[in-house]
C-alpha atoms as a PDB file:
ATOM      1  CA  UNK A   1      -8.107  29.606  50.885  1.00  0.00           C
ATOM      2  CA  UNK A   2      -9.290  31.739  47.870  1.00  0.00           C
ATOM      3  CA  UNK A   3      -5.463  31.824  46.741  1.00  0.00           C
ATOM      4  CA  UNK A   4      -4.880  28.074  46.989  1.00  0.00           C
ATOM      5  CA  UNK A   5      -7.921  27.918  44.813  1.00  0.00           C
ATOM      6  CA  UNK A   6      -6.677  30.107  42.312  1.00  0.00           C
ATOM      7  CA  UNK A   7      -3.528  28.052  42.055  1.00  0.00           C
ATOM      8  CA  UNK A   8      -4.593  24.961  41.898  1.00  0.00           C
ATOM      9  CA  UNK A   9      -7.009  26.181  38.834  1.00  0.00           C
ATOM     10  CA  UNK A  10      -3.682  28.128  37.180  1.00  0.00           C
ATOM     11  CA  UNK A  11      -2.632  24.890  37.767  1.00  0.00           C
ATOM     12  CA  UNK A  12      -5.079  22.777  36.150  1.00  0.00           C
ATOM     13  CA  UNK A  13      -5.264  24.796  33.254  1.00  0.00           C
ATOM     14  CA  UNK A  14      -1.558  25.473  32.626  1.00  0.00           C
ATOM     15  CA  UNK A  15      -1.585  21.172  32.579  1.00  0.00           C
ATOM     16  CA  UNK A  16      -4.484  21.241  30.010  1.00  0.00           C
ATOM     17  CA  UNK A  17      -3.014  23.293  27.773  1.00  0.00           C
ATOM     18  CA  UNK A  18       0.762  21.616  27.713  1.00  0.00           C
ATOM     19  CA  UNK A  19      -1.268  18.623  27.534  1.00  0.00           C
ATOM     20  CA  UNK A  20      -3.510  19.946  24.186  1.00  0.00           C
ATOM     21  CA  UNK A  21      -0.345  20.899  22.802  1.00  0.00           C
ATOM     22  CA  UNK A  22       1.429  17.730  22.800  1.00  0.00           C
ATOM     23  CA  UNK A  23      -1.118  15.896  21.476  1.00  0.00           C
ATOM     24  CA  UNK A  24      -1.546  18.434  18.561  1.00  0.00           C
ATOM     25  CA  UNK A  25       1.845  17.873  17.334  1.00  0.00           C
ATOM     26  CA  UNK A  26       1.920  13.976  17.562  1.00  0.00           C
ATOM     27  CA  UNK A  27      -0.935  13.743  15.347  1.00  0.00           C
ATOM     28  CA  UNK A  28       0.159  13.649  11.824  1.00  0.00           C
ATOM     29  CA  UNK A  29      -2.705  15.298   9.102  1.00  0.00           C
ATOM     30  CA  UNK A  30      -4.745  13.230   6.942  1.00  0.00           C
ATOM     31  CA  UNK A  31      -2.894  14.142   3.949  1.00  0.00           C
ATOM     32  CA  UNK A  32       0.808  13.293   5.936  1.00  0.00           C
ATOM     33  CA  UNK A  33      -0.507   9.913   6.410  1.00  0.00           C
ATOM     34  CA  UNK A  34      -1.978   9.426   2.616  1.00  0.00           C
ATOM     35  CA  UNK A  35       1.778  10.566   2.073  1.00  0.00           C
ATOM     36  CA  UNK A  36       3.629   8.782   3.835  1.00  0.00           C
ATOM     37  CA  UNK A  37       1.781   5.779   2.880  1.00  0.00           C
ATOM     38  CA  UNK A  38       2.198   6.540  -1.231  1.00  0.00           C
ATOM     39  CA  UNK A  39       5.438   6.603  -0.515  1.00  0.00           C
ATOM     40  CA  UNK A  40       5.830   3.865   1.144  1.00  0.00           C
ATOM     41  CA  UNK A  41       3.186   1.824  -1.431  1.00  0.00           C
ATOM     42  CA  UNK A  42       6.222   2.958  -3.934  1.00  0.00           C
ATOM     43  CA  UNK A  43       9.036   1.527  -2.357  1.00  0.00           C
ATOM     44  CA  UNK A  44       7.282  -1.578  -1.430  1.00  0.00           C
ATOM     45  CA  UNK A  45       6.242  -1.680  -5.040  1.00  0.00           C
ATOM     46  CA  UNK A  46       9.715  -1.479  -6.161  1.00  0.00           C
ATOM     47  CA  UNK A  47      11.094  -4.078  -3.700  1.00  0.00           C
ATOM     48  CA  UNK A  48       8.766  -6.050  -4.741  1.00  0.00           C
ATOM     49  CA  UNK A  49       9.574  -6.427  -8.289  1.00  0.00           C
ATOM     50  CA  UNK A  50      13.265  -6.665  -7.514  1.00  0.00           C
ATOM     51  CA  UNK A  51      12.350  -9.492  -5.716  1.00  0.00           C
ATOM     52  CA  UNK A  52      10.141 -10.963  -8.017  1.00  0.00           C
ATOM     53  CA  UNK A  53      12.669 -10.457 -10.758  1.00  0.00           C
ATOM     54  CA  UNK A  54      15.883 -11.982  -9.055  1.00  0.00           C
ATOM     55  CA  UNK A  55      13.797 -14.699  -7.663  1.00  0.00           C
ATOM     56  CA  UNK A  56      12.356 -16.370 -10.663  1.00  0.00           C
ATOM     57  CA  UNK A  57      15.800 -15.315 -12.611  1.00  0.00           C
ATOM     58  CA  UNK A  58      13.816 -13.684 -15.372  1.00  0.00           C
ATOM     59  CA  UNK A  59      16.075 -13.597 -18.369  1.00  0.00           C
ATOM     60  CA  UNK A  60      16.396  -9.804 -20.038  1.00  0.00           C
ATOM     61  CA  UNK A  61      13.370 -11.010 -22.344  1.00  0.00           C
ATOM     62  CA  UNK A  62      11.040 -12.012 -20.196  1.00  0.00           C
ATOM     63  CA  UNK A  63      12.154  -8.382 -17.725  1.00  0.00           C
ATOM     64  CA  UNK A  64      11.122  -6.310 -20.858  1.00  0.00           C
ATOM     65  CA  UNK A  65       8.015  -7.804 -20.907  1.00  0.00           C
ATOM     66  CA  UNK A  66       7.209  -7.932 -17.486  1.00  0.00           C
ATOM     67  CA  UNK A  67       8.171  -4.387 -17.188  1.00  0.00           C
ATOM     68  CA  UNK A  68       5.542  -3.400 -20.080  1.00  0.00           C
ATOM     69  CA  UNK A  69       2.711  -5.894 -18.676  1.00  0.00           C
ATOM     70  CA  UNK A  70       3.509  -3.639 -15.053  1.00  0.00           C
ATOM     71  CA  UNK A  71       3.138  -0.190 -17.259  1.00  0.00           C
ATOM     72  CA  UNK A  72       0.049  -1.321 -19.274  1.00  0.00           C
ATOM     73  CA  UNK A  73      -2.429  -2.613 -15.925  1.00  0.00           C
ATOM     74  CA  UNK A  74      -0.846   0.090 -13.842  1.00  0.00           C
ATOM     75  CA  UNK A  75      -2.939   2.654 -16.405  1.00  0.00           C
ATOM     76  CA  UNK A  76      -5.704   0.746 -16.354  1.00  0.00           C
ATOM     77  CA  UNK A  77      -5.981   0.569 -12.607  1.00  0.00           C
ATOM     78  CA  UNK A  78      -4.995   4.439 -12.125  1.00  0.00           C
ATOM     79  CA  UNK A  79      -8.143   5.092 -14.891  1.00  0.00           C
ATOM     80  CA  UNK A  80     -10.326   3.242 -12.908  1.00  0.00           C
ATOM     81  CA  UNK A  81      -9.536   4.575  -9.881  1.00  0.00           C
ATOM     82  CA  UNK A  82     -10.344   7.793 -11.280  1.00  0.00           C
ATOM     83  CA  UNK A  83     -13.722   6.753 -13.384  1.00  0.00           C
ATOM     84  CA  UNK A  84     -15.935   8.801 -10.820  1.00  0.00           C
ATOM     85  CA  UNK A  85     -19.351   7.310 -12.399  1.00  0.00           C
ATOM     86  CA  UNK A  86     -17.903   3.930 -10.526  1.00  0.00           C
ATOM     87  CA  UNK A  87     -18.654   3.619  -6.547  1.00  0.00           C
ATOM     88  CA  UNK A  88     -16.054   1.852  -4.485  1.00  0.00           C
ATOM     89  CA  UNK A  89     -17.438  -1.775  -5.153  1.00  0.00           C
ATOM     90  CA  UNK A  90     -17.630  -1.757  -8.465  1.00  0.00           C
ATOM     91  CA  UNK A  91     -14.129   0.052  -8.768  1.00  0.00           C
ATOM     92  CA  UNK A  92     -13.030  -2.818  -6.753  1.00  0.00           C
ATOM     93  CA  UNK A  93     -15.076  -5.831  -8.919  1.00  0.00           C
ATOM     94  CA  UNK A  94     -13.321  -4.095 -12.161  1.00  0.00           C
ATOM     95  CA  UNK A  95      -9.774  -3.836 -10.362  1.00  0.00           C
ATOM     96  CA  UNK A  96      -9.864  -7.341  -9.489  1.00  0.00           C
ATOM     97  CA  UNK A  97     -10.975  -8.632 -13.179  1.00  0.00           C
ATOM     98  CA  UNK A  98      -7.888  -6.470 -14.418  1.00  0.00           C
ATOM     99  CA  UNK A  99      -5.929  -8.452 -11.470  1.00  0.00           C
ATOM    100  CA  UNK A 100      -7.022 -11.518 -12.728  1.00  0.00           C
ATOM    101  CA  UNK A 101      -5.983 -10.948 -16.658  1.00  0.00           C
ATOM    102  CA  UNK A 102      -2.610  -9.351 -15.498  1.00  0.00           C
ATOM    103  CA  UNK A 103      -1.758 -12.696 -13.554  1.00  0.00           C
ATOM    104  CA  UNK A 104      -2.911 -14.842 -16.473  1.00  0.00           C
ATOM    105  CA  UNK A 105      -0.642 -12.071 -19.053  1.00  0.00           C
ATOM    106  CA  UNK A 106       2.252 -13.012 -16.808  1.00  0.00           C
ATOM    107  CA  UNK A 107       1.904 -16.597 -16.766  1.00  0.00           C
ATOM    108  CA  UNK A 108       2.461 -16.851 -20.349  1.00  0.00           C
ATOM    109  CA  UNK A 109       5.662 -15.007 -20.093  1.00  0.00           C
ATOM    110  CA  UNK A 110       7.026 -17.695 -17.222  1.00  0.00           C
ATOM    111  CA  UNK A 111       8.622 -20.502 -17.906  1.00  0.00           C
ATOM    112  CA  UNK A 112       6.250 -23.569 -16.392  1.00  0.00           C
ATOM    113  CA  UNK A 113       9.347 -23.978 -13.555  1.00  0.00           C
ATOM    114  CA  UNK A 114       8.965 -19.971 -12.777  1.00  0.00           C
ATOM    115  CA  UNK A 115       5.247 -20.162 -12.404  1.00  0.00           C
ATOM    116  CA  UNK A 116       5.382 -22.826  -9.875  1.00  0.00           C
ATOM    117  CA  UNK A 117       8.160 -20.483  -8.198  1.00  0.00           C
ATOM    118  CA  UNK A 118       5.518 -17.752  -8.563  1.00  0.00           C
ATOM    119  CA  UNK A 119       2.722 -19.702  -7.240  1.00  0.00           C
ATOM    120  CA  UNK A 120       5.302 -20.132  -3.994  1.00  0.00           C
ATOM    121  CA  UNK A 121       6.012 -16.692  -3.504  1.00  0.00           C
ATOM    122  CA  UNK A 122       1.930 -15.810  -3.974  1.00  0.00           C
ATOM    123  CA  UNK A 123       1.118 -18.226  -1.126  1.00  0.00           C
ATOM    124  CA  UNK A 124       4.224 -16.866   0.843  1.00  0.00           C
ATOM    125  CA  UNK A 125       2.845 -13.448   0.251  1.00  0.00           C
ATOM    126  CA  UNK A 126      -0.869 -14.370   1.190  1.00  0.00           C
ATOM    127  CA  UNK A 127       0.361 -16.161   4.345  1.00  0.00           C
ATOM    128  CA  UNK A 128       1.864 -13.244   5.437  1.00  0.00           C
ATOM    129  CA  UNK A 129      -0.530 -10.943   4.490  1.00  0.00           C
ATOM    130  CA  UNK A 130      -3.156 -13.299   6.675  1.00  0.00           C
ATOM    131  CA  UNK A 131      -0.924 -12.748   9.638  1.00  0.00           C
ATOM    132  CA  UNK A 132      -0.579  -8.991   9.648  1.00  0.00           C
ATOM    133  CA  UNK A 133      -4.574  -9.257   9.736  1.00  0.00           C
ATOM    134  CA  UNK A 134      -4.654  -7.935   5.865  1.00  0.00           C
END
């Protein structure tokens, strides 16, 4: 009896163990997931503009400036994601006033027929965006 005990409790703990050990390695790190989802905020950035660009047929102009208007709010929403005397809300308040003059900044570079092809691809975007639970 005592030795079928003894197994079954080798047993039990040899399981647990295994068992702790899988899980350990299926769980990716904080910092793998803040990775892995830079990355994949980069790519999606990129595809994005390609899009954008081949969609509204910007001419080589209008892709110079777009390219700078990207540059010049991408520092200004990197430096206030690192102004530390903001808290999260008002980080985000600021972020989407810079949002707001970017849009309007790119709106001036479209042609009226691009903007309502914009306006298209926004709601498209948004739509989807609503569905994913975003």
């Amino acid at each position: 009896m005592k030795k079928l005990f003894l197994v079954v409790v080798v047993a039990a703990f040899a399981a647990t163990s295994a068992f702790a050990q899988d899980q350990k390695e299926v769980k990716p790190t904080t910092d793998q997931k803040d990775m892995k989802s830079a990355d994949q905020m980069k790519q999606d950035k990129a595809a994005w503009e390609k899009k954008f660009k081949e969609e509204l047929k910007l001419t080589p102009e209008q892709t110079v400036k777009y390219d700078a208007l990207n540059k010049e709010y991408g520092e200004k929403f990197e430096a206030v994601s690192k102004d530390a005397s903001l808290d999260k809300d008002a980080q985000k308040e600021k972020k989407m006033g810079l949002k707001k003059e970017k849009e309007s900044k790119l709106l001036e570079i479209l042609t009226p027929e691009q903007q309502v092809k914009y306006k298209e691809m926004m709601d498209k975007m948004k739509a989807e965006a609503q569905k994913k639970g975003y």
